[in-house]
Protein backbone atom coordinates (compact mmCIF):
# COMPACT_ATOMS: atom_id res chain seq x y z
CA UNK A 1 -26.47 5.01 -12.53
CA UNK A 2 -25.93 4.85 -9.06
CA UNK A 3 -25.58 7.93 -6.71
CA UNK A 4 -22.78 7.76 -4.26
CA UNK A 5 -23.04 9.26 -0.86
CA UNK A 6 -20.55 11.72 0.01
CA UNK A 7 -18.69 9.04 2.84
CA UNK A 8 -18.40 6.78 -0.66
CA UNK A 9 -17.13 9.29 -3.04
CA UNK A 10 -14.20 10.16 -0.31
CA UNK A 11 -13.10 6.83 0.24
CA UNK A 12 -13.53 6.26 -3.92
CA UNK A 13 -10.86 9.69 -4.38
CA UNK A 14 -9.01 8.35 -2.15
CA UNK A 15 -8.16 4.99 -3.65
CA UNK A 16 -7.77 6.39 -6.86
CA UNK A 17 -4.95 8.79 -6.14
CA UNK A 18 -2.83 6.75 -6.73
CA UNK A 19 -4.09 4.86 -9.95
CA UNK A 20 -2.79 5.62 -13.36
CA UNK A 21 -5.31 6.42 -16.27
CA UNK A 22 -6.34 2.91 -17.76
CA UNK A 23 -8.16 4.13 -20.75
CA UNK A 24 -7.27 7.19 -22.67
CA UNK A 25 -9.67 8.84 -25.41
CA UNK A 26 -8.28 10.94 -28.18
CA UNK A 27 -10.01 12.44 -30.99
CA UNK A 28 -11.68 9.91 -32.30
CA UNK A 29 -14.18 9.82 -29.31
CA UNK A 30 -16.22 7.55 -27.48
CA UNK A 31 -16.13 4.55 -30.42
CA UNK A 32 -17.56 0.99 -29.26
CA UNK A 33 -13.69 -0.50 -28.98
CA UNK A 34 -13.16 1.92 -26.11
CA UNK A 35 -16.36 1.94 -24.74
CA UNK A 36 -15.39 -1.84 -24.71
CA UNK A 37 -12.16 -1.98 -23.03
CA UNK A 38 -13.32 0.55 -20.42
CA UNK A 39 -16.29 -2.03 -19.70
CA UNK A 40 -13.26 -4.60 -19.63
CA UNK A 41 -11.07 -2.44 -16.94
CA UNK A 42 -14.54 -1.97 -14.82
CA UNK A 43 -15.11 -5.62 -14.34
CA UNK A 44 -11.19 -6.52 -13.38
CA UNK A 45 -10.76 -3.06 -10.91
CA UNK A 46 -13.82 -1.51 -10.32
CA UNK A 47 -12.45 1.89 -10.06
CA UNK A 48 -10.09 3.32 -13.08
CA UNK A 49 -9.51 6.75 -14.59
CA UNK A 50 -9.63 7.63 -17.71
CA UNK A 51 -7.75 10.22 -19.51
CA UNK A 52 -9.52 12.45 -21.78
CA UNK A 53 -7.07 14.68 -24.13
CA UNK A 54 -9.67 17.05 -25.43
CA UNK A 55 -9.57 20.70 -23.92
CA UNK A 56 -13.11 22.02 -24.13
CA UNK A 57 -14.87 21.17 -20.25
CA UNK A 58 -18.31 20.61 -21.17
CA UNK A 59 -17.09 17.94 -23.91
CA UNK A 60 -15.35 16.29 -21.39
CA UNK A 61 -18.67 16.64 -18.50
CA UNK A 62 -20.67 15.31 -21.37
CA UNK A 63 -18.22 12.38 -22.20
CA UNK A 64 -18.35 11.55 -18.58
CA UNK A 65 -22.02 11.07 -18.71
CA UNK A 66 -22.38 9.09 -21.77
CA UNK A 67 -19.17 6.87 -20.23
CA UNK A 68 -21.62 6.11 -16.84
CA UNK A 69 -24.60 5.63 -19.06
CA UNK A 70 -23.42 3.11 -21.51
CA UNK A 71 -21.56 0.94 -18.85
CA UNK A 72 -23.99 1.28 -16.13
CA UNK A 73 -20.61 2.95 -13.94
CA UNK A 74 -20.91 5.84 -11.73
CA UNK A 75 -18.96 8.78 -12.09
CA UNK A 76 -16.61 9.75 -8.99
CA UNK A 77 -14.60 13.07 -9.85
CA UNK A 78 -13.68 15.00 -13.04
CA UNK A 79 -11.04 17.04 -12.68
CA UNK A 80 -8.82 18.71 -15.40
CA UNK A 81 -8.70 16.35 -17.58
CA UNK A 82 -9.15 12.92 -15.67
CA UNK A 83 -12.29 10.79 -15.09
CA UNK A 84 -12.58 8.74 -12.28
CA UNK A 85 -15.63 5.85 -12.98
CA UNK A 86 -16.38 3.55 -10.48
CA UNK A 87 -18.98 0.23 -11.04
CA UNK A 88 -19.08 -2.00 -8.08
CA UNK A 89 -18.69 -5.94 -9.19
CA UNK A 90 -20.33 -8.30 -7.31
CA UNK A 91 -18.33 -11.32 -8.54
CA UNK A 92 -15.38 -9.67 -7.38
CA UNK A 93 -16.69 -9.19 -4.09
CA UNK A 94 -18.23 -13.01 -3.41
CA UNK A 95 -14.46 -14.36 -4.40
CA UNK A 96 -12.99 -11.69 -2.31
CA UNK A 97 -14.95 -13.25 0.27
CA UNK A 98 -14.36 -17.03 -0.65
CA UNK A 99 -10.29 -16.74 -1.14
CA UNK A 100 -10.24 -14.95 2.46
CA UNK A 101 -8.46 -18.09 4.53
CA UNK A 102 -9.96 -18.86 7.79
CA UNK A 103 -8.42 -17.12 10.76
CA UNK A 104 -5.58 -19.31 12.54
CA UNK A 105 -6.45 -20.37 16.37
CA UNK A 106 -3.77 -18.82 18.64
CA UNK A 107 -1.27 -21.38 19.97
CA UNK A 108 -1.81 -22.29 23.46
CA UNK A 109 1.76 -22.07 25.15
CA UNK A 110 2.33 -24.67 28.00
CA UNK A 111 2.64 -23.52 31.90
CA UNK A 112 5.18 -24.23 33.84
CA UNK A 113 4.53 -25.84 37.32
CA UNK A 114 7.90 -24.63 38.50
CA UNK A 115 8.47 -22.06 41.63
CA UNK A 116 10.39 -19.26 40.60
């Protein structure tokens, strides 16, 4: 699990205000479909939140934990109860790069030879 630095974890909050919980876990836990579709939502966004609907805090500190350890994510913020995991994607980021077009030349404009 990577550590973030705290200029990384801002701009990570930041973009995730406005996200909507992607995963939610109930009471039947962490089980392998969820741990699943979470590793699914990492690889297409990079950064989701989860929803957690239990109420005790450590349960939820400790689900965080196992989350990050089993997808190889690190965790951003917990609060209440909302996890924010982020895993950076490297595929992502070399397409990203690719599908960027080229940057247009400006257009020349002509000059006019005439005395104003």
């Amino acid at each position: 699990m990577k550590t973030l630095s705290p200029a990384e974890r801002r701009l990570l909050k930041a973009r995730a205000h406005l996200l909507r919980p992607v995963v939610m876990i109930g009471s039947g836990r962490l089980s392998a479909a969820v741990v699943k579709e979470i590793d699914t939502s990492l690889k297409a966004h990079e950064l989701i939140k989860i929803r957690v609907t239990d109420d005790d805090r450590e349960a939820r500190i400790a689900l965080l934990g196992e989350i990050c350890s089993r997808t190889g994510a690190t965790a951003v913020q917990h609060i209440g109860k909302i996890l924010i995991v982020y895993r950076a994607n490297p595929e992502a980021l070399a397409t990203a790069r690719k599908k960027r077009p080229a940057r247009k030349q400006p257009r020349r404009t002509k000059q006019s030879y005439q005395s104003e």
